[in-house]
Protein backbone atom coordinates (compact mmCIF):
# COMPACT_ATOMS: atom_id res chain seq x y z
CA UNK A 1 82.59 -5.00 7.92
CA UNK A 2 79.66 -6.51 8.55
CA UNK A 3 76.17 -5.10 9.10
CA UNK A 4 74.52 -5.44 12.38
CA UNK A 5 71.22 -7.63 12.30
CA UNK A 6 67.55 -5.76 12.12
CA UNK A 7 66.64 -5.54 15.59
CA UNK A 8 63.19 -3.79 15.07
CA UNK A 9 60.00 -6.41 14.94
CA UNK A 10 58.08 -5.41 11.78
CA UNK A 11 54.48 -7.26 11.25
CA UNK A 12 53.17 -7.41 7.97
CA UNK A 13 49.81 -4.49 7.75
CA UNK A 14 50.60 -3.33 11.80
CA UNK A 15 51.34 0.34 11.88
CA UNK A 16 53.44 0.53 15.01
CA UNK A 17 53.90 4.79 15.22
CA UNK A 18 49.74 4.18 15.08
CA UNK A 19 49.96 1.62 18.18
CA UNK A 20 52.39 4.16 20.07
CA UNK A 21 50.14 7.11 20.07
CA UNK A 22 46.94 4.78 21.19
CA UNK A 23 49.50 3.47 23.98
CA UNK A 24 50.12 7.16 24.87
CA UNK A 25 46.79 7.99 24.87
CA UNK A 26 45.80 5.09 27.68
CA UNK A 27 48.96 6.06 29.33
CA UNK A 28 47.61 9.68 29.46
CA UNK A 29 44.11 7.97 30.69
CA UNK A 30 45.51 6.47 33.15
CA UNK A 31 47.55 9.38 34.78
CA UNK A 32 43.97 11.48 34.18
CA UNK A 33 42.42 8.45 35.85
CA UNK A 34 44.57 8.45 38.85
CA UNK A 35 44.18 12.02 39.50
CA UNK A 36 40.59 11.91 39.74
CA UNK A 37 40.52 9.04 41.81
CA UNK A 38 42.62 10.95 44.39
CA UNK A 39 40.88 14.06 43.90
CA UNK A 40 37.48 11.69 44.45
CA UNK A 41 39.04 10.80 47.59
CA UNK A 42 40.14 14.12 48.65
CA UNK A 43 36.45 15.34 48.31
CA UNK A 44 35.46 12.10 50.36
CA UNK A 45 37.97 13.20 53.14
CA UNK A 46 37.20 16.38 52.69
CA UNK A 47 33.28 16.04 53.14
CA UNK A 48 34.03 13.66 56.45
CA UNK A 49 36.03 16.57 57.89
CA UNK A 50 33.46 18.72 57.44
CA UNK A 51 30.86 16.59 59.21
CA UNK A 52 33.63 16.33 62.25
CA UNK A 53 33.83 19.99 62.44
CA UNK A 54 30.10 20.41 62.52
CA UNK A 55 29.81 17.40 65.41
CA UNK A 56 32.71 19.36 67.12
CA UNK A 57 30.97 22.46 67.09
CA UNK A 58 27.51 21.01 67.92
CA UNK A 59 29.05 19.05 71.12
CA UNK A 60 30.96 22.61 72.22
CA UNK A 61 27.18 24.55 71.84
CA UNK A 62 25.76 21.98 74.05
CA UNK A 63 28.75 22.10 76.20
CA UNK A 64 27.98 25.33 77.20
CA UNK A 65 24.11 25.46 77.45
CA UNK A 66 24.86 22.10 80.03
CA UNK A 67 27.33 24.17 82.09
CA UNK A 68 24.91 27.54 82.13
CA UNK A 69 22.25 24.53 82.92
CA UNK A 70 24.24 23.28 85.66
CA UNK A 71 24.66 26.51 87.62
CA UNK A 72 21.67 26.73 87.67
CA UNK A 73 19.94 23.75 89.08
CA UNK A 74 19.06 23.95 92.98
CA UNK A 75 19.08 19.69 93.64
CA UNK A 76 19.98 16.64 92.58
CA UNK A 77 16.73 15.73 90.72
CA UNK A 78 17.56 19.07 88.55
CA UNK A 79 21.28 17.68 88.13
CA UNK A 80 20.56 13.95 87.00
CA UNK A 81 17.58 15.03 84.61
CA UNK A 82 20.33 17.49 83.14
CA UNK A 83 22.77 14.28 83.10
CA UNK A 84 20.21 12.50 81.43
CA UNK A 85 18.91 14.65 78.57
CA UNK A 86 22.31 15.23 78.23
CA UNK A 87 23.55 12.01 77.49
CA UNK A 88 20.71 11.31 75.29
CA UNK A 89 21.41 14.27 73.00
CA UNK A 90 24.86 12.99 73.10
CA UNK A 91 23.81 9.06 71.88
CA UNK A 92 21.56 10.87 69.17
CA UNK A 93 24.34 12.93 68.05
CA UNK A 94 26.90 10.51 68.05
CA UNK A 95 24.81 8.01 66.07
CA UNK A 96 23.83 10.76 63.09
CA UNK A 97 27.43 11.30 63.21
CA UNK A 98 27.86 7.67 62.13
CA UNK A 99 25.11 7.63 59.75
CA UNK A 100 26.89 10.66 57.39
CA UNK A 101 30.14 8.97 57.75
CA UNK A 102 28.48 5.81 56.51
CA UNK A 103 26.84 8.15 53.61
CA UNK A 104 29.65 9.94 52.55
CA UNK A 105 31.34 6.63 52.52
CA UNK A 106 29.21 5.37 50.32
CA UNK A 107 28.95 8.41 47.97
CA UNK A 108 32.78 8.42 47.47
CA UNK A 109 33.12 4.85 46.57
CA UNK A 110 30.44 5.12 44.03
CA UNK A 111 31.80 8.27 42.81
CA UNK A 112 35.54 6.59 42.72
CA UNK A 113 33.69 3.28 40.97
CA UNK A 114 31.89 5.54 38.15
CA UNK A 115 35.82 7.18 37.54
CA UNK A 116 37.53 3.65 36.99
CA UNK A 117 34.53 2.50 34.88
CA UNK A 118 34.49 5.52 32.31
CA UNK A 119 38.62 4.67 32.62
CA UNK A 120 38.12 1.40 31.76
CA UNK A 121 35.94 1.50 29.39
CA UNK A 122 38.25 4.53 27.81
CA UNK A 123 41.16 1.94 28.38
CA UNK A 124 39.54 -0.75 26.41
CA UNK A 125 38.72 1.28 23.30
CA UNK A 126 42.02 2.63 23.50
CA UNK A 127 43.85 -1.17 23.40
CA UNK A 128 41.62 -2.01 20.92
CA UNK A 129 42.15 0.82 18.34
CA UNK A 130 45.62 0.07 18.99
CA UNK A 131 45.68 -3.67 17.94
CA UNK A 132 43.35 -4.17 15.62
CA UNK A 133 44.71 -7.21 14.35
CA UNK A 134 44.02 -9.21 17.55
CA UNK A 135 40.57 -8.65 17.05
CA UNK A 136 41.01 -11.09 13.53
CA UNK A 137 40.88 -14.57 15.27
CA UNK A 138 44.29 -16.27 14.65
CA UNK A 139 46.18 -13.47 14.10
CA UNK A 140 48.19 -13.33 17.37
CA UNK A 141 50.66 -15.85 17.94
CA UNK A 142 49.54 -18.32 20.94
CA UNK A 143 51.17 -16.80 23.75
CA UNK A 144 49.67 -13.18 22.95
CA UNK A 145 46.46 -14.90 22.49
CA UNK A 146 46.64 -16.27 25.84
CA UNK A 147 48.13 -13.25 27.47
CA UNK A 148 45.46 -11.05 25.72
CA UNK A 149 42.74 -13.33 27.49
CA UNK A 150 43.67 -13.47 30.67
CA UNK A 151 43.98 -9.33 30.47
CA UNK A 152 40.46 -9.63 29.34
CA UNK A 153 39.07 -11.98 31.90
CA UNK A 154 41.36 -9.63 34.44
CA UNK A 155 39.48 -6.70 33.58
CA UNK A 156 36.04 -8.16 33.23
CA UNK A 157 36.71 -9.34 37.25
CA UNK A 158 37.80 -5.71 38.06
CA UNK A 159 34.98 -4.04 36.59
CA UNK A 160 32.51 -6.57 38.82
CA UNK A 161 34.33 -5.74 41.67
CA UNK A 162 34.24 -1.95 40.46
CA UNK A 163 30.53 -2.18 40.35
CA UNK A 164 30.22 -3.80 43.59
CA UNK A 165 31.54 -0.70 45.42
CA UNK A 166 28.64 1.50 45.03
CA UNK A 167 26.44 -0.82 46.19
CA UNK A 168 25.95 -1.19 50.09
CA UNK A 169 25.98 -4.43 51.68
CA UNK A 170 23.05 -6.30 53.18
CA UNK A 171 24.28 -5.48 56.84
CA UNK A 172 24.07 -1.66 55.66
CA UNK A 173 20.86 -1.37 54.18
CA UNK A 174 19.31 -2.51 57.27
CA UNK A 175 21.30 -0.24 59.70
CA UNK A 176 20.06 2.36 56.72
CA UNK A 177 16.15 1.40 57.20
């Protein structure tokens, strides 16, 4: 009988039980990771709700005062200055409205950009504790080298486009001012 051939990869000084627990660990960060993102955008979601149940309940309150208004105007003067303040409070309304939406907007992307950037920067430590002979230059083979690099460069373009989300555009600032 013959013996079957090794089929495990051993490297000479890599301490793979050492590289499975890091890999667990960024595993675990990124299950953590993914739970506060959601719950960041569940607080986002939730804060927008809120500011549609206070419009709601502003628009019912002047709802009423306008009808009790109504009854009791004697012409058509009284009736289209009613119409008008009316529709006035409704423009200012409606345009605050926008303005928190735009606000809490903003607040949950930057709060969902500072998450993934503690992640990532969790991740990163985690990838390198876990090969740290790849840091040694020439001690990957040529394809992990190149693989390893364009993870690198990958991330580096995430985390610009990570920062970029908690800032507001041009076109929003000057709404803003």
């Amino acid at each position: 009988m013959s013996t079957p051939p090794e089929t495990t990869v051993k490297a000479p000084g890599f301490d793979w039980a050492d590289a499975a627990q890091h890999w667990f660990q960024a595993c675990r960060g990124g299950f953590d990771a993914w739970l506060a993102l959601c719950n960041a955008a569940l607080a986002g979601a939730e804060r927008v709700r809120m500011a549609q149940l206070e419009a709601d309940v502003e628009t019912q309150a002047r709802n009423r005062s306008a009808a009790l208004a109504a009854g009791e105007c004697r012409d058509f003067n009284g009736l289209l200055a009613l119409q008008a303040n009316l529709a006035t409070a409704y423009a200012e309304s409606a345009m605050r409205y926008a303005r928190t939406c735009a606000e809490l907007g903003q607040q949950t992307n930057a709060e969902m950009a500072r998450i993934l950037g503690g992640r990532l920067e969790e991740w990163n430590r985690l990838m390198r504790a876990a090969f740290p002979a790849a840091a040694a230059p020439g001690a990957l083979q040529p394809p992990f080298v190149v693989a390893l690099e364009a993870a690198r460069a990958s991330q580096e373009a995430m985390m610009s486009s990570i920062a970029a989300l908690g800032v507001p555009s041009g076109a929003a600032q000057k709404r803003a001012a």
